[in-house]
Structures are given as structure tokens and as C-alpha cells.
Protein backbone atom coordinates (compact mmCIF):
# COMPACT_ATOMS: atom_id res chain seq x y z
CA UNK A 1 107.17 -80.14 68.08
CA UNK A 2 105.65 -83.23 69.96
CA UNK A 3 106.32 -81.08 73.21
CA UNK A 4 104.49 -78.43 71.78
CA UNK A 5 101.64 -80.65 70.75
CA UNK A 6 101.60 -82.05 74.54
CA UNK A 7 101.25 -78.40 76.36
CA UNK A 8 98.48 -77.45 73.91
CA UNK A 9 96.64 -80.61 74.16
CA UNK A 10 97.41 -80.35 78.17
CA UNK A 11 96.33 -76.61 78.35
CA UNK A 12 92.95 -77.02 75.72
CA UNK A 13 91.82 -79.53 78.70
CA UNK A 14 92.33 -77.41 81.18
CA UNK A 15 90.54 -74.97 79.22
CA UNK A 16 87.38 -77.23 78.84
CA UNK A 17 87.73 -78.15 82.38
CA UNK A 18 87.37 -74.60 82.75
CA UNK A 19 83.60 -74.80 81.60
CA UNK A 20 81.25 -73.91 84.59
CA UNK A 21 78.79 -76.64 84.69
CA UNK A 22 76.26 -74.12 87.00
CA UNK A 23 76.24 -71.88 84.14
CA UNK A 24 75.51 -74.22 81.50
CA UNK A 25 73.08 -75.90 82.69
CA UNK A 26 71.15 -72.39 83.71
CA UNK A 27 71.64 -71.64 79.91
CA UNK A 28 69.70 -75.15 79.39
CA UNK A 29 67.00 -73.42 81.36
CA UNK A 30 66.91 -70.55 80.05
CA UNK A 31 66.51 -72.25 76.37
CA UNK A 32 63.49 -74.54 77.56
CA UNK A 33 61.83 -71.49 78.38
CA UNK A 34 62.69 -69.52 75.77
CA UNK A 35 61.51 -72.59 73.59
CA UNK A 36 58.15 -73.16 75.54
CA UNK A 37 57.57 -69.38 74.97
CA UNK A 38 58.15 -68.94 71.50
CA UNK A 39 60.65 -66.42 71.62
CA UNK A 40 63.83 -66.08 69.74
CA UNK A 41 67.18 -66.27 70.51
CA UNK A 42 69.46 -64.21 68.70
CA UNK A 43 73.26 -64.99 68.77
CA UNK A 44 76.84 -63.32 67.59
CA UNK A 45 80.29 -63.07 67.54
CA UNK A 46 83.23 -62.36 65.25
CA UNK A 47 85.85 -64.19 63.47
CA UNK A 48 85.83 -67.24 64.94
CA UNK A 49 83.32 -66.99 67.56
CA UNK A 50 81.01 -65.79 64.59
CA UNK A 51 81.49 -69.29 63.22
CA UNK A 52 80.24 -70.66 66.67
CA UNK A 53 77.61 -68.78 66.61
CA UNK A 54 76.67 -70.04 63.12
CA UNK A 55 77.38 -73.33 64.08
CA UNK A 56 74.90 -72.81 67.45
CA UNK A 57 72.36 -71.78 65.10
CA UNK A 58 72.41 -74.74 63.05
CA UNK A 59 72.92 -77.21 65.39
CA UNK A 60 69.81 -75.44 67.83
CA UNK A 61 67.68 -74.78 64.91
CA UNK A 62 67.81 -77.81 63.57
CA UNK A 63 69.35 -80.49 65.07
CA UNK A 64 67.81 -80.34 68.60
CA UNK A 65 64.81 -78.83 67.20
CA UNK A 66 64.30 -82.25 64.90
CA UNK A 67 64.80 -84.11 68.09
CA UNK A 68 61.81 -81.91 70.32
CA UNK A 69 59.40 -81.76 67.46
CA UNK A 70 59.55 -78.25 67.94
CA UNK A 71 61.08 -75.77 66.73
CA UNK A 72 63.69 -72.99 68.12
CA UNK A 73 63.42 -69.90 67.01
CA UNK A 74 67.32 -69.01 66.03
CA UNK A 75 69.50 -66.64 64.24
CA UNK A 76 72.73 -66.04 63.80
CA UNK A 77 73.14 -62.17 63.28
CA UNK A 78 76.36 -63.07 61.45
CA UNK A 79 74.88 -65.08 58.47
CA UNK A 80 73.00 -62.16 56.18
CA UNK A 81 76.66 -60.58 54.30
CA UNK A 82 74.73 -58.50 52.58
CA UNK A 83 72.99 -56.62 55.40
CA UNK A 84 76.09 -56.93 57.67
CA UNK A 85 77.86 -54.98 54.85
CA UNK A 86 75.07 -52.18 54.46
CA UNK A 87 74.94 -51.83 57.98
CA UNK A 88 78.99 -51.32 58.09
CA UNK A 89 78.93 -49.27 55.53
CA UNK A 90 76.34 -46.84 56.19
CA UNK A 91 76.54 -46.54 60.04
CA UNK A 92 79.82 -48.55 61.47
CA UNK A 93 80.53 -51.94 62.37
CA UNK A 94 79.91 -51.47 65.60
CA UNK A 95 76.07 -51.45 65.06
CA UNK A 96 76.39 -54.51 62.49
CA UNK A 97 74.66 -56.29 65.51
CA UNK A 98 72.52 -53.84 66.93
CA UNK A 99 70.84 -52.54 64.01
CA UNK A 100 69.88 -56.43 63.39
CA UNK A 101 68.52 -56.50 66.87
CA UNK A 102 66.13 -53.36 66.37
CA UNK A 103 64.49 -55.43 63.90
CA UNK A 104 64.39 -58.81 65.22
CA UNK A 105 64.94 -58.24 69.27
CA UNK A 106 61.85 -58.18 71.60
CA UNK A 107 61.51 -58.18 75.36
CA UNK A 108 62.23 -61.88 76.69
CA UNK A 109 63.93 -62.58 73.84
CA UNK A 110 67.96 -64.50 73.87
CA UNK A 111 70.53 -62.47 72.92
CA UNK A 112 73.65 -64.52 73.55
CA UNK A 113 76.96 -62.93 72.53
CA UNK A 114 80.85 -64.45 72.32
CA UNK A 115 83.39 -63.07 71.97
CA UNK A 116 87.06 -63.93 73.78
CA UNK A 117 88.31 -60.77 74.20
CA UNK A 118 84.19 -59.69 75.79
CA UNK A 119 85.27 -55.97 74.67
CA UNK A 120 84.24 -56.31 70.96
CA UNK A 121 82.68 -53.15 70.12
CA UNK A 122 79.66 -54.52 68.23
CA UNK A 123 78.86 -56.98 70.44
CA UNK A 124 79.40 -54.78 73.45
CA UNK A 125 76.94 -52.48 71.73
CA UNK A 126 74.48 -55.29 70.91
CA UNK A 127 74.26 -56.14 74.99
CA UNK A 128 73.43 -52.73 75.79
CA UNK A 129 70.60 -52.33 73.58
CA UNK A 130 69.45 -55.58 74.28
CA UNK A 131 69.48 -55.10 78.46
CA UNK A 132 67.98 -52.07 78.42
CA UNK A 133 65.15 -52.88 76.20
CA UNK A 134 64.43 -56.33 78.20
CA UNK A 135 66.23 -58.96 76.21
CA UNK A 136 67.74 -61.97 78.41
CA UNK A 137 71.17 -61.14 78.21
CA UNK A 138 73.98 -64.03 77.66
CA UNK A 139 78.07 -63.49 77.04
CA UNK A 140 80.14 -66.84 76.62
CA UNK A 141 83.98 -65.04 77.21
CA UNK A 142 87.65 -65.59 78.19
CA UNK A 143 89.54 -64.84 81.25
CA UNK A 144 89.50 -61.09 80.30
CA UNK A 145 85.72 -61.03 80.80
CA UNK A 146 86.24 -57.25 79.70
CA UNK A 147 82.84 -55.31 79.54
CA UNK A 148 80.34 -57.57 78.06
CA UNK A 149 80.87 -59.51 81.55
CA UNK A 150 79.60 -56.64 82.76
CA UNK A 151 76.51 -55.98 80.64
CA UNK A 152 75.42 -59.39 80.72
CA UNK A 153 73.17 -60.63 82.89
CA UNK A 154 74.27 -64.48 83.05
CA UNK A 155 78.19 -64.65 81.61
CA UNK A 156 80.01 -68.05 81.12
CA UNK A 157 84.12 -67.41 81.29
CA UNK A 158 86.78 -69.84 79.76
CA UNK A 159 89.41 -69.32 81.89
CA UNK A 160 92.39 -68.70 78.95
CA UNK A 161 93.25 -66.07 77.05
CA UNK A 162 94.25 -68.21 73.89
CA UNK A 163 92.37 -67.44 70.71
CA UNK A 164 91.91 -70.70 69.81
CA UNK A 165 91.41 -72.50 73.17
CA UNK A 166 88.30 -70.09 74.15
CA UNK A 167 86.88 -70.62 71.01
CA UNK A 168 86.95 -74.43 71.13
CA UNK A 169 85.77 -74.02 74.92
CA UNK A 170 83.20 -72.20 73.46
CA UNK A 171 82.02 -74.42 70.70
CA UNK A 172 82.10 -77.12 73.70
CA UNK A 173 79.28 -75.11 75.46
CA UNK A 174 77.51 -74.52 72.36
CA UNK A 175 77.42 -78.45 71.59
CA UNK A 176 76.13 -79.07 75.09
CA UNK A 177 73.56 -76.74 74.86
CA UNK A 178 72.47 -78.63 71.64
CA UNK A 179 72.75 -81.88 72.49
CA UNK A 180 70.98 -81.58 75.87
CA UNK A 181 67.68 -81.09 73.85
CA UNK A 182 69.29 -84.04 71.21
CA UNK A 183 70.36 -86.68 73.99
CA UNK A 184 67.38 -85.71 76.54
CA UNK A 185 64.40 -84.34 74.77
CA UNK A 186 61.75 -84.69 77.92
CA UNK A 187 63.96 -81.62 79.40
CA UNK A 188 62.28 -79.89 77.23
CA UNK A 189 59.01 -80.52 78.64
């Protein structure tokens, strides 16, 4: 067991290590000026990336927006059950995301989407709608990439495959993004 410990410990840092800086820090950017703007930025997943996104949400819409004095303007399209459920229901749940994003999305607006696998369906569907109707596309993926990596117009890849790995690699991004504005608030200026 302690070997198996080891390699996952050993291959989870090599999966952080993964992280292109570059990226992240255009991401910072592109938050500043979504920030400055007043526009929103509107982020998903499933399973376990949904809980990053939630978690992103929180920790943008509150923490680092208690640090600025301003506020971000963030939702996670996973968080209303109720209209997630309607929409799957009524349509598919493929269009859980979209559907959300015909109400809420405008041109220059975030849409940042993760997902491991970058083929999920509804989130694949979500990118489309929001490139071609001017939304600043984002996908935080694995070493598949599959076709949100293509939609996207900036793309962050974890290079793993694991489940669990991505998703922590993932959450690592998200808490940088956050606590660039919570550690160094005059970037925001």
C-alpha cells in the first residue's frame, strides 16, 4: 500500500507540474478585464469538475472579490438543481448548460468549462453556443484535450488522464486564479 501511496503522490506532482504557467496567468488577464468590465463569467463541469466549478465560484465571488472591493460577477451553471433537472428533463442533458447560457451569456462574457475527458456533451455544447455568439471561450482539460480543446479559444491541459489527478490539477488552477486577486489585489487595477 505505502508503494501505492508513493506513485500517486509522485504522479499527482507531476500532474501539477503539468500546470502551464503561460496559460494561467493569461486567464488572470482575462479575469481583470472581465472584472473591470462588468461582465460575467459563467463556469461548468460535471461530477467532480462540477464541484470545481462550484468551488471557483465561491472562492471568485467572494473571496477575491472581498479582497478587490469589487465584485465578480460569477456563476456556477451547476448550482440551480431545480433548473438543471427541468432542463434535463424537458430537452436533454446535453443542453443543461446551454439553455442556462441563453439566459445569462452575453458577448464578452467568460464561459470557462472543465471537464477531463473535454468531450462532455453538455459542455461541448455550451462552448459552441458560447463561441459563436461572442463569449470568451475557456476549457481547463486532461491529456485527451478531446473537442472542447478545439472549441475553445484559450484551453489549459493537465497532462494525465487520471480522474482524480486532473481534477485536483484543476482545482490547483482554480485556487490560483483566486488567490491572485486575494494575495495581489493592485493586479486588479
Amino acid at each position: 500500500m505505502k508503494q501505492w501511496l508513493a506513485d500517486y503522490v509522485r504522479a499527482q506532482k507531476a500532474a501539477h507540474d503539468s500546470i502551464p504557467l503561460e496559460g494561467v496567468a493569461q486567464l488572470v488577464g482575462l479575469l481583470r478585464d472581465a472584472l473591470k468590465k462588468d461582465q460575467q463569467v459563467l463556469v461548468f463541469g460535471n461530477g467532480g469538475s462540477a464541484a470545481n466549478a462550484s468551488h471557483f465560484a465561491t472562492d471568485l465571488g467572494k473571496g477575491a472579490s472581498d479582497k478587490l472591493g469589487k465584485r465578480f460577477r460569477v456563476l456556477s451553471l451547476n448550482d440551480n438543481v431545480s433548473w438543471i433537472t427541468a432542463l434535463a428533463n424537458d430537452y436533454a442533458y446535453e443542453d443543461v448548460f446551454v439553455r442556462q447560457l441563453e439566459n445569462y451569456g452575453r458577448r464578452d462574457d467568460v464561459a470557462l468549462a472543465l471537464s477531463v475527458s473535454g468531450n462532455s456533451p453538455n459542455c461541448v455544447k455550451a462552448l459552441e453556443w458560447a463561441r459563436k455568439n461572442g463569449l470568451r471561450t475557456v476549457a481547463l482539460v486532461g491529456a485527451k484535450r478531446g473537442r472542447m480543446a478545439e472549441i475553445a479559444e484559450q484551453v489549459i491541459v493537465i497532462n494525465d488522464t487520471h480522474y482524480g489527478r486532473v481534477e485536483d490539477a484543476h482545482m490547483g488552477i482554480c485556487h490560483l486564479l483566486c488567490y491572485a486577486f486575494m494575495e495581489h489585489p493592485e493586479w486588479a487595477a
